[in-house]
C-alpha atoms as a PDB file:
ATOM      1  CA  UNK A   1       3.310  49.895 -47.757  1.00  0.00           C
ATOM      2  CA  UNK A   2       1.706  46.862 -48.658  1.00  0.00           C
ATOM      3  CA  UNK A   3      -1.109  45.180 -46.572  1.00  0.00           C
ATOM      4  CA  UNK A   4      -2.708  41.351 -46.505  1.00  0.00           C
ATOM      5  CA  UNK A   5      -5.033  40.001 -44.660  1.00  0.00           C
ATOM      6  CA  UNK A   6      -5.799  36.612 -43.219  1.00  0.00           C
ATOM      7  CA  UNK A   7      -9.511  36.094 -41.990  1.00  0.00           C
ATOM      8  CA  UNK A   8     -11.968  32.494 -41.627  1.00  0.00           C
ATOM      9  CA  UNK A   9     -14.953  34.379 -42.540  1.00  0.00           C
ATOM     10  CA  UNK A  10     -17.569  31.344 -41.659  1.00  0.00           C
ATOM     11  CA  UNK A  11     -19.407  31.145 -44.124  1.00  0.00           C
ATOM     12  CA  UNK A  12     -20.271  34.887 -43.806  1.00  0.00           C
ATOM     13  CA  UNK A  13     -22.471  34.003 -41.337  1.00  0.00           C
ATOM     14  CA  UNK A  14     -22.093  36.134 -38.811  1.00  0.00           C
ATOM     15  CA  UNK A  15     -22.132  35.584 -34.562  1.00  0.00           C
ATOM     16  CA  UNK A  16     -25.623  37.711 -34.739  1.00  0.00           C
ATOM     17  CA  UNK A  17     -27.162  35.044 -37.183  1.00  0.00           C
ATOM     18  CA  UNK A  18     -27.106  37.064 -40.585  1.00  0.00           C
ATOM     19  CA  UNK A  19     -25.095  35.634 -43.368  1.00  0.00           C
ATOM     20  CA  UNK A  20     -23.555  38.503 -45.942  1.00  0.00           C
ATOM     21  CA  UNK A  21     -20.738  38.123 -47.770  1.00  0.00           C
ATOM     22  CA  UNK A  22     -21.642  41.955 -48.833  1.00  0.00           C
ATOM     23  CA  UNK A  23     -20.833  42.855 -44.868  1.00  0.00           C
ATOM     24  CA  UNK A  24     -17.130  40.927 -44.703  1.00  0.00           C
ATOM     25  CA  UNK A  25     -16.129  42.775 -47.788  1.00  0.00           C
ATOM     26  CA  UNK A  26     -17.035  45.711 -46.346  1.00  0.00           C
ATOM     27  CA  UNK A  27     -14.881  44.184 -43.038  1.00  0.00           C
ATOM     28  CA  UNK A  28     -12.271  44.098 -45.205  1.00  0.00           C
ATOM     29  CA  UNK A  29     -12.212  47.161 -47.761  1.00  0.00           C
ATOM     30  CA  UNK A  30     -12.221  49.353 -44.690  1.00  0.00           C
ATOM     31  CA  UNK A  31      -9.006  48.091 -43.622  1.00  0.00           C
ATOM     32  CA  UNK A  32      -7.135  49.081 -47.895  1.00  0.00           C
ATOM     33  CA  UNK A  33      -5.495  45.252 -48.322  1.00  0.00           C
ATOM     34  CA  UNK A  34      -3.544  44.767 -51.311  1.00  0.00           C
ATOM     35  CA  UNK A  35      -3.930  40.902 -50.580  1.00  0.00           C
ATOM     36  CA  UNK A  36      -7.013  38.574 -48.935  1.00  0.00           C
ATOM     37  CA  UNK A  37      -6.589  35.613 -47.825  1.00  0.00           C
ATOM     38  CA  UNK A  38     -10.014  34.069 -46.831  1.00  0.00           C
ATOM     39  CA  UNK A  39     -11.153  30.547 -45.210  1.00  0.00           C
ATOM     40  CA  UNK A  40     -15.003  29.058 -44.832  1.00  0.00           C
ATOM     41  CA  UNK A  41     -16.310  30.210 -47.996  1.00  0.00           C
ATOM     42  CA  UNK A  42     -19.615  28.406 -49.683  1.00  0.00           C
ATOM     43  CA  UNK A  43     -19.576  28.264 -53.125  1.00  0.00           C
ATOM     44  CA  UNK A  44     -23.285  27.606 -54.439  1.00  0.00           C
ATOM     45  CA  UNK A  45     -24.289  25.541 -51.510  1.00  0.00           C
ATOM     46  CA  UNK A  46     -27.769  25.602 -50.815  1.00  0.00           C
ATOM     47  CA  UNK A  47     -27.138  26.091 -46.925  1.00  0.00           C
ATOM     48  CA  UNK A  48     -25.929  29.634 -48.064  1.00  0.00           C
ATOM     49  CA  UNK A  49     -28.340  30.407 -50.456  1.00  0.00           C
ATOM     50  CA  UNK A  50     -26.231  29.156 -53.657  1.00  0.00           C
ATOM     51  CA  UNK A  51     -24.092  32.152 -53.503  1.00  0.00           C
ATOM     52  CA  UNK A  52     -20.699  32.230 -54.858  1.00  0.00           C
ATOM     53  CA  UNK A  53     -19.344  33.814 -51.320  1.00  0.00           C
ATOM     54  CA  UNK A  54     -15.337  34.220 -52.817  1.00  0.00           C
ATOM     55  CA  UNK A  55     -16.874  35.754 -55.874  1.00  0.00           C
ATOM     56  CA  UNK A  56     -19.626  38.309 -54.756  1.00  0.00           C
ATOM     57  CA  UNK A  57     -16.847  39.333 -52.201  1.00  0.00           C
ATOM     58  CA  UNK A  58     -14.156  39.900 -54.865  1.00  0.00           C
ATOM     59  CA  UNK A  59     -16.302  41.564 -57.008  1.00  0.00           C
ATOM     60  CA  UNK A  60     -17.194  44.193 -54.151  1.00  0.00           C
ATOM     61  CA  UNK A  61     -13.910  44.601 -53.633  1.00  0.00           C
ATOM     62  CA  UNK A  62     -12.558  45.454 -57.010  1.00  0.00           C
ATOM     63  CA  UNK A  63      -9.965  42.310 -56.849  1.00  0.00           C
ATOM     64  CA  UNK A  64      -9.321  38.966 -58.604  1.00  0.00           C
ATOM     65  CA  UNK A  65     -10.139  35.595 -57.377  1.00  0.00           C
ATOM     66  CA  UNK A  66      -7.978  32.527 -57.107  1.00  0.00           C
ATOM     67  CA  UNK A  67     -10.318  29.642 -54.899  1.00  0.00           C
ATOM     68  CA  UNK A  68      -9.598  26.232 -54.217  1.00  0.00           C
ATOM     69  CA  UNK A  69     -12.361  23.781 -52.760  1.00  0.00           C
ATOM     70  CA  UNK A  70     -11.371  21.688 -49.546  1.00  0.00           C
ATOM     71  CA  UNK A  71     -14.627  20.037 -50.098  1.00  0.00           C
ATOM     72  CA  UNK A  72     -17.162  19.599 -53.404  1.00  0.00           C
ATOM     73  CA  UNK A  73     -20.393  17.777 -53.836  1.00  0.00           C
ATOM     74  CA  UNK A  74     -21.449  17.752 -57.299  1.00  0.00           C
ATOM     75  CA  UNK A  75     -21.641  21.774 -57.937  1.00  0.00           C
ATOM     76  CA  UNK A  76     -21.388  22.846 -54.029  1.00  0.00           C
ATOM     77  CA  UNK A  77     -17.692  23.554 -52.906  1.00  0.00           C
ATOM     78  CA  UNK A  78     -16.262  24.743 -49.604  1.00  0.00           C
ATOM     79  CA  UNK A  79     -12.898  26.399 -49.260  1.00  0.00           C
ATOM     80  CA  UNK A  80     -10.192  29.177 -49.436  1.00  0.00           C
ATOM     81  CA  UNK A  81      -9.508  32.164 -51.381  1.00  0.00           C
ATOM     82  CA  UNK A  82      -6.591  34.387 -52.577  1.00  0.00           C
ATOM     83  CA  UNK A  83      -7.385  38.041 -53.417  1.00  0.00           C
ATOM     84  CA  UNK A  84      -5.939  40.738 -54.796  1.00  0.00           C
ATOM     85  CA  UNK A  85      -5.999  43.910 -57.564  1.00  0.00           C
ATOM     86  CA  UNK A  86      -2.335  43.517 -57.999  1.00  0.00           C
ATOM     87  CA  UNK A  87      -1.176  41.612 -61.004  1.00  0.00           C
ATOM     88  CA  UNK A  88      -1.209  38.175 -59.654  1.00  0.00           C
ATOM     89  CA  UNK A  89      -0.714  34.128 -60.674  1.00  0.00           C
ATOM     90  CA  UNK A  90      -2.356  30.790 -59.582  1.00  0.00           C
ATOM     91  CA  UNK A  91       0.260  28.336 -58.587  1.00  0.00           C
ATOM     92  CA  UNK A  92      -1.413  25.443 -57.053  1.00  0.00           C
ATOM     93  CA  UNK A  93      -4.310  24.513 -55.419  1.00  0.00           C
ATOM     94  CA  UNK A  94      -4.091  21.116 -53.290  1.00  0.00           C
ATOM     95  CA  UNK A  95      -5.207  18.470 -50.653  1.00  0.00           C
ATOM     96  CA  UNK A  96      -3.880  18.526 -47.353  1.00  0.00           C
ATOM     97  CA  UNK A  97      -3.489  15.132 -45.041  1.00  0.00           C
ATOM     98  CA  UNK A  98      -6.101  14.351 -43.260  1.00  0.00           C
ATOM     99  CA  UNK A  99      -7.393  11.903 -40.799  1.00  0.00           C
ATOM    100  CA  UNK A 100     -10.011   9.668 -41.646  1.00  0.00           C
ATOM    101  CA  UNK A 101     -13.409  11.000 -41.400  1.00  0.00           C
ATOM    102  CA  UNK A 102     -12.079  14.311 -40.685  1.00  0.00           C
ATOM    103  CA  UNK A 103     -13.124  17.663 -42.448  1.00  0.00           C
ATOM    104  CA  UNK A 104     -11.391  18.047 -45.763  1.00  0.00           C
ATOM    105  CA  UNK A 105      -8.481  20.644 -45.794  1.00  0.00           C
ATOM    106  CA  UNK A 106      -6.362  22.287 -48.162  1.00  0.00           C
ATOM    107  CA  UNK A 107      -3.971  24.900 -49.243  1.00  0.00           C
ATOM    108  CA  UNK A 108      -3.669  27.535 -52.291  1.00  0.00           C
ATOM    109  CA  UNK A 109      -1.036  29.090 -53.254  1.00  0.00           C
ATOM    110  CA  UNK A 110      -0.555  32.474 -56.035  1.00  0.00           C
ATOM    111  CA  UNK A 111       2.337  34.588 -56.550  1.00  0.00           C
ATOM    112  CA  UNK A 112       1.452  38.758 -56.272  1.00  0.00           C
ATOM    113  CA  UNK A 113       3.760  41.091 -58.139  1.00  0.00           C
ATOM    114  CA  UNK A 114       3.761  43.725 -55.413  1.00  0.00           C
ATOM    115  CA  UNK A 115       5.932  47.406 -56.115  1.00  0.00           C
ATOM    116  CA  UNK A 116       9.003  45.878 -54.237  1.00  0.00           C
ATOM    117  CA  UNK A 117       8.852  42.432 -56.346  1.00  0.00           C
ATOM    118  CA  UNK A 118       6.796  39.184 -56.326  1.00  0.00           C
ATOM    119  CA  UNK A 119       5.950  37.823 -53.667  1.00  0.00           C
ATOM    120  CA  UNK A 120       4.750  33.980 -52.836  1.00  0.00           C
ATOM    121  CA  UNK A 121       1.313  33.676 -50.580  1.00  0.00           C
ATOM    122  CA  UNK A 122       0.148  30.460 -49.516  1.00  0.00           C
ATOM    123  CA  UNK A 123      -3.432  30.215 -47.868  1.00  0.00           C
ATOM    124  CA  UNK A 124      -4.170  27.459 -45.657  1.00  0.00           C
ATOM    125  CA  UNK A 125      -6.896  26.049 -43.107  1.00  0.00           C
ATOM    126  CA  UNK A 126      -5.285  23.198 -40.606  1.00  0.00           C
ATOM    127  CA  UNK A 127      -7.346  20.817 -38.876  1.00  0.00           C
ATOM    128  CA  UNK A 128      -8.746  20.309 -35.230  1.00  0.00           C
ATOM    129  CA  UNK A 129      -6.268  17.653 -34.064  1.00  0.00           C
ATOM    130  CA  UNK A 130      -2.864  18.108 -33.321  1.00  0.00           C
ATOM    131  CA  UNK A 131      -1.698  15.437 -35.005  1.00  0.00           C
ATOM    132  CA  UNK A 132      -3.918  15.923 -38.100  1.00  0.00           C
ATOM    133  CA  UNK A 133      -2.400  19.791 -38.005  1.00  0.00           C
ATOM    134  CA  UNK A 134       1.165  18.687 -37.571  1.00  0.00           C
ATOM    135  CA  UNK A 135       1.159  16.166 -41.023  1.00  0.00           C
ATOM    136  CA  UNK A 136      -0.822  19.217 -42.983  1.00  0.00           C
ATOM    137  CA  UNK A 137       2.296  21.672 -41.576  1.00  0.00           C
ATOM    138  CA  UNK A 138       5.138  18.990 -42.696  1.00  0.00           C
ATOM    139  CA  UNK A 139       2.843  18.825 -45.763  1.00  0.00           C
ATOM    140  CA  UNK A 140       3.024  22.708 -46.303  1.00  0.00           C
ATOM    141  CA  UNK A 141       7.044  22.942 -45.713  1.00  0.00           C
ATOM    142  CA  UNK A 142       7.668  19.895 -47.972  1.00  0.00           C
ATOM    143  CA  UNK A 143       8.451  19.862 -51.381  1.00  0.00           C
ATOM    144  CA  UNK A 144       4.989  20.296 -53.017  1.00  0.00           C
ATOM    145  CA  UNK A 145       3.908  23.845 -50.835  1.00  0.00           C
ATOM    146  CA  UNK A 146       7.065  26.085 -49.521  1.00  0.00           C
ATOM    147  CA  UNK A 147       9.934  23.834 -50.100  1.00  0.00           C
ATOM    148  CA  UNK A 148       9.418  23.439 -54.025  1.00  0.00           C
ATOM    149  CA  UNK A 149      12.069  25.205 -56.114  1.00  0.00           C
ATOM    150  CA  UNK A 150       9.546  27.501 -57.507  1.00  0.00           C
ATOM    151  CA  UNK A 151       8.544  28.697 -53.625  1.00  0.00           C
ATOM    152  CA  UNK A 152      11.151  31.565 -53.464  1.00  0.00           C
ATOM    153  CA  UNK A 153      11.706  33.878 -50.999  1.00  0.00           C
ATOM    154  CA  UNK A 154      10.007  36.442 -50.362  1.00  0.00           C
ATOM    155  CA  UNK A 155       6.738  34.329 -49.360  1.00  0.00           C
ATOM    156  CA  UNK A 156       4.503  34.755 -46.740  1.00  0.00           C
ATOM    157  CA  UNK A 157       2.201  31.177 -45.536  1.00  0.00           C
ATOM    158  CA  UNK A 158      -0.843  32.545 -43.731  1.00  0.00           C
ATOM    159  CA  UNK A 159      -4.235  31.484 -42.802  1.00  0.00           C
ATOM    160  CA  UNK A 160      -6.190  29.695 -40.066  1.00  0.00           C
ATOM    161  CA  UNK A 161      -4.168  27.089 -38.344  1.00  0.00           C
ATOM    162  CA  UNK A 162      -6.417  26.138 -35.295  1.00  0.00           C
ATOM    163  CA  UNK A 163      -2.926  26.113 -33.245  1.00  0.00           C
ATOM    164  CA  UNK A 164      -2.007  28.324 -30.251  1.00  0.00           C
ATOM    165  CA  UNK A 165       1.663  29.192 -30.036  1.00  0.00           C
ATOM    166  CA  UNK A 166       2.100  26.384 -27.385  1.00  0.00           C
ATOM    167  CA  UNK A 167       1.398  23.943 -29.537  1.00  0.00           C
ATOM    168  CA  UNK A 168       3.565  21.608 -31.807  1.00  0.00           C
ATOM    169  CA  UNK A 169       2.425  22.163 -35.250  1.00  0.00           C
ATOM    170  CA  UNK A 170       3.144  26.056 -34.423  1.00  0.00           C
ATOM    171  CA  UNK A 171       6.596  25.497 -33.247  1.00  0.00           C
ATOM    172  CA  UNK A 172       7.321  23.462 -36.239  1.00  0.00           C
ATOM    173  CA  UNK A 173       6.316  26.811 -38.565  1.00  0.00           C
ATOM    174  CA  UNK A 174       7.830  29.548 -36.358  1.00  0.00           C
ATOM    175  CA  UNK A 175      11.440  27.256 -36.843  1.00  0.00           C
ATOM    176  CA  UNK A 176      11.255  27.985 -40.368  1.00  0.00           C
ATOM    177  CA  UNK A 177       9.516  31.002 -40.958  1.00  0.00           C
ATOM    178  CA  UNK A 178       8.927  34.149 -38.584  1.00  0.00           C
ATOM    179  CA  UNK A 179       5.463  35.009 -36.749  1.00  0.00           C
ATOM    180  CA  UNK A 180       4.326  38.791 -38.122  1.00  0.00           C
ATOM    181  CA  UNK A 181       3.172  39.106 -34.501  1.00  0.00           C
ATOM    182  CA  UNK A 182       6.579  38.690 -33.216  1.00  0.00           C
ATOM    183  CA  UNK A 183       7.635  41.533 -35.393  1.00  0.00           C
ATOM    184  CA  UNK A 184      10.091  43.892 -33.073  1.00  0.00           C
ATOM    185  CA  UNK A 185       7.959  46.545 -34.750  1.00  0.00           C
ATOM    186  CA  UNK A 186       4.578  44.795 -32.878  1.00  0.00           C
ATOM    187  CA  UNK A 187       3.958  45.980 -29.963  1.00  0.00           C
ATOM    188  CA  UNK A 188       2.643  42.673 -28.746  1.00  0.00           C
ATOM    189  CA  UNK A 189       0.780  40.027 -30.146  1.00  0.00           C
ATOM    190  CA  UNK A 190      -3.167  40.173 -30.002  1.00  0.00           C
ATOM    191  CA  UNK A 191      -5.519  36.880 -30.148  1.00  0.00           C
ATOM    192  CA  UNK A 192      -8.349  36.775 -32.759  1.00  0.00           C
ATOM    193  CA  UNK A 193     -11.031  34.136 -32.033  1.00  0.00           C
ATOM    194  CA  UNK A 194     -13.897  34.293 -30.692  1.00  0.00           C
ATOM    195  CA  UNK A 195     -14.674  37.581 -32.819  1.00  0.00           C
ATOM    196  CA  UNK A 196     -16.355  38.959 -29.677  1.00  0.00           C
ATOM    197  CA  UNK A 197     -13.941  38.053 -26.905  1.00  0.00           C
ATOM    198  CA  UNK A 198     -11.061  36.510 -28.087  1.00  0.00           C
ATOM    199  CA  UNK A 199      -8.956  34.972 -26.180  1.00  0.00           C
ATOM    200  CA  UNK A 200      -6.794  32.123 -28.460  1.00  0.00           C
ATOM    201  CA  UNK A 201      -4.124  33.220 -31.309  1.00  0.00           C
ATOM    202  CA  UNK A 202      -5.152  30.619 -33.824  1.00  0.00           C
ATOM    203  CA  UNK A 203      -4.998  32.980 -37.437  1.00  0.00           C
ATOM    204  CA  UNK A 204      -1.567  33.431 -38.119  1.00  0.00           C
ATOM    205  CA  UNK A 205       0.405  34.872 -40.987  1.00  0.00           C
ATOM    206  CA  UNK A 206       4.122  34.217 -41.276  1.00  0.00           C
ATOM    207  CA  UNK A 207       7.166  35.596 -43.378  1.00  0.00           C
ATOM    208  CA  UNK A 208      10.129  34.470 -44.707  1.00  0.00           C
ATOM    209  CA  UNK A 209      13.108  36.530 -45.177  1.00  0.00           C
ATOM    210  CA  UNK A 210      12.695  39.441 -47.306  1.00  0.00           C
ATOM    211  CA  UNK A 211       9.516  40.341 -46.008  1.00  0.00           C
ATOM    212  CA  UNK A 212      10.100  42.819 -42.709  1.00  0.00           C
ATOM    213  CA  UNK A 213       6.766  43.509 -41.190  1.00  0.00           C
ATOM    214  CA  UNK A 214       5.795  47.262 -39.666  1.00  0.00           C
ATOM    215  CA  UNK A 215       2.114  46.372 -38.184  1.00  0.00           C
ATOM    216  CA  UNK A 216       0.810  43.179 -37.342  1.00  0.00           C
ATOM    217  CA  UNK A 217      -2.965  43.224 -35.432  1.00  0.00           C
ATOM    218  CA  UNK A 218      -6.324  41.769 -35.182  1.00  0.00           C
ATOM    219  CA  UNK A 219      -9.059  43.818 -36.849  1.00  0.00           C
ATOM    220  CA  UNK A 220     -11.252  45.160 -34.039  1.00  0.00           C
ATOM    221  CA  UNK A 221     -14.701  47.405 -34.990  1.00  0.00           C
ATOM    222  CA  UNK A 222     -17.827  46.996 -34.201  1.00  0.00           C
ATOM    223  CA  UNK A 223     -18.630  44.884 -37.858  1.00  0.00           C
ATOM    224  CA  UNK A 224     -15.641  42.824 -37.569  1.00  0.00           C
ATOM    225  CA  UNK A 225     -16.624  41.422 -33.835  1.00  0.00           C
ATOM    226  CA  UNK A 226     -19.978  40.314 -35.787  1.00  0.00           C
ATOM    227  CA  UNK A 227     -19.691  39.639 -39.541  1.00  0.00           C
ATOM    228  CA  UNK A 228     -18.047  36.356 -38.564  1.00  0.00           C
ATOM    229  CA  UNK A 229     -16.819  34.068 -35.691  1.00  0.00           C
ATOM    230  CA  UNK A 230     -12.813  35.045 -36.372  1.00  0.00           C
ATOM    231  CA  UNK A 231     -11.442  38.509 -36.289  1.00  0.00           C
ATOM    232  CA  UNK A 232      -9.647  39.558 -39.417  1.00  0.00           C
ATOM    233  CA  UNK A 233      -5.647  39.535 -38.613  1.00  0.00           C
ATOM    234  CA  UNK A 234      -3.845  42.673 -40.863  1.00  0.00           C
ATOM    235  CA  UNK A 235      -0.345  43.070 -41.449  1.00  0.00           C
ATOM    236  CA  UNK A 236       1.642  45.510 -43.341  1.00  0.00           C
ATOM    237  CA  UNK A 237       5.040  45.143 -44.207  1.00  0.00           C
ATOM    238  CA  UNK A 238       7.497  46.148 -47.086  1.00  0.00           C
ATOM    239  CA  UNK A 239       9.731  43.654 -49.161  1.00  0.00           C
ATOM    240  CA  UNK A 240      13.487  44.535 -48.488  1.00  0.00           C
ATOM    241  CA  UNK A 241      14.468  42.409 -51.413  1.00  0.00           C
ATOM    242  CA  UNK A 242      12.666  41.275 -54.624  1.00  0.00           C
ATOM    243  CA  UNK A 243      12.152  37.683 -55.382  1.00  0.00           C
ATOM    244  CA  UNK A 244      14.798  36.018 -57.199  1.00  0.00           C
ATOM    245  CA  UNK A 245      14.898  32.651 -58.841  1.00  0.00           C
ATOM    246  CA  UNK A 246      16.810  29.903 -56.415  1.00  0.00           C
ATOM    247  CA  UNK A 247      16.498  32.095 -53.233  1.00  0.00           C
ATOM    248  CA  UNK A 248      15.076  29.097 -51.129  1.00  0.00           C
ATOM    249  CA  UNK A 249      13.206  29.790 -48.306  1.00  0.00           C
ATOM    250  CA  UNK A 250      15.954  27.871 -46.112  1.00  0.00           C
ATOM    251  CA  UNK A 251      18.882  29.707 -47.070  1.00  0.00           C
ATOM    252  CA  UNK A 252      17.334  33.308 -46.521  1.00  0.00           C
ATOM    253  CA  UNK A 253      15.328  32.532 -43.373  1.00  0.00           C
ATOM    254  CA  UNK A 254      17.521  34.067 -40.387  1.00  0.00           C
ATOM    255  CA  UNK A 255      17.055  37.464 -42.474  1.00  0.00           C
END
């Protein structure tokens, strides 16, 4: 059964103070994904050593690399990552909204041919303020990210959001698309931040119809709870019907 995982890796600089990229890909080959979605990388910043973080990582792990920059100054870039050894597609790449003098944040977006069909994954970070979060979500389930005609179900929109369930901008996703932690198959839903002790939900990854999901939990050992601030979230799940052209997300969603 297929397997993805969502996980802000911080820079790969870990809650002890050590900053590997080598020790979250070994986070995250321990755990067999078929698909990675990452958030925090540095690419060739000099506050990481002027490693390419999303590449040394894919390259450990035997997997392609789509990456889109939130942020770039001159050659140093700061952003997200799709991975993946299946045969797989960049889409898009894009801007979120933002406020002013806020943190740059994006969204990327590939299509992974997976046994059972292709499916649509869209990566995203969200920013700290609820407003801020709720324009990037109406952003993301607008025309340009999950509501464009080439967005077919099955698709799965996953990342860190920096929302709890109680808040707005989560409410606003979970009324389109369905919570892999609220999976009848999940026992019961499990926070992921801080890595150590966490207490808040704030990594999500949610499915559209077409996507029924079997496992849904944070990442616990003793390397994930200090290779970075976030615990990795893993779900598995299988794709009960393959993609076809036109199935909107809207029209398949109560699934």
């Amino acid at each position: 059964m297929p397997r993805i995982i969502t996980y802000n890796v911080h820079r790969c600089l870990g809650v002890d103070g050590v900053l590997d990229p080598r020790r979250i890909a070994a986070v995250i080959a321990a755990c067999q994904p078929d698909i990675v979605a990452l958030q925090e990388l540095d690419v060739r910043r000099a506050r990481s050593g002027g490693v390419d973080q999303a590449q040394v990582i894919a390259d450990e792990l035997g997997m392609q690399m789509h990456f889109h920059p939130a942020l770039r100054v001159m050659e140093e870039m700061y952003g997200d990552a799709i991975l993946t050894a299946r045969p797989s597609r960049f889409v898009k790449g894009g801007a979120l909204p933002e406020r002013t003098g806020a943190e740059p944040r994006g969204a990327l977006w590939a299509a992974v041919q997976l046994p059972g069909g292709e499916v649509q994954v869209i990566n995203t970070h969200l920013g700290l303020r609820g407003l801020e979060r709720l324009r990037q979500i109406e952003a993301l389930l607008g025309p340009e990210w999950l509501g464009h005609p080439k967005c077919s179900a099955p698709a799965i929109l996953l990342g860190d959001f920096n929302a709890v369930p109680q808040s707005r901008a989560y409410r606003r996703v979970a009324a389109r698309l369905r919570d892999a932690q609220g999976s009848r198959l999940v026992a019961r839903a499990q926070p992921t931040f801080p890595g150590r002790l966490p207490v808040l939900r704030i990594d999500h990854v949610f499915v559209s119809a077409g996507v029924e999901v079997t496992r849904a939990e944070p990442v616990r050992t003793p390397l994930s709870r200090k290779a970075s601030d976030h615990l990795p979230l893993l779900v598995e799940f299988r794709l009960t019907r393959p993609s076809a052209p036109g199935a909107r997300l809207e029209d398949t969603v109560a699934d």
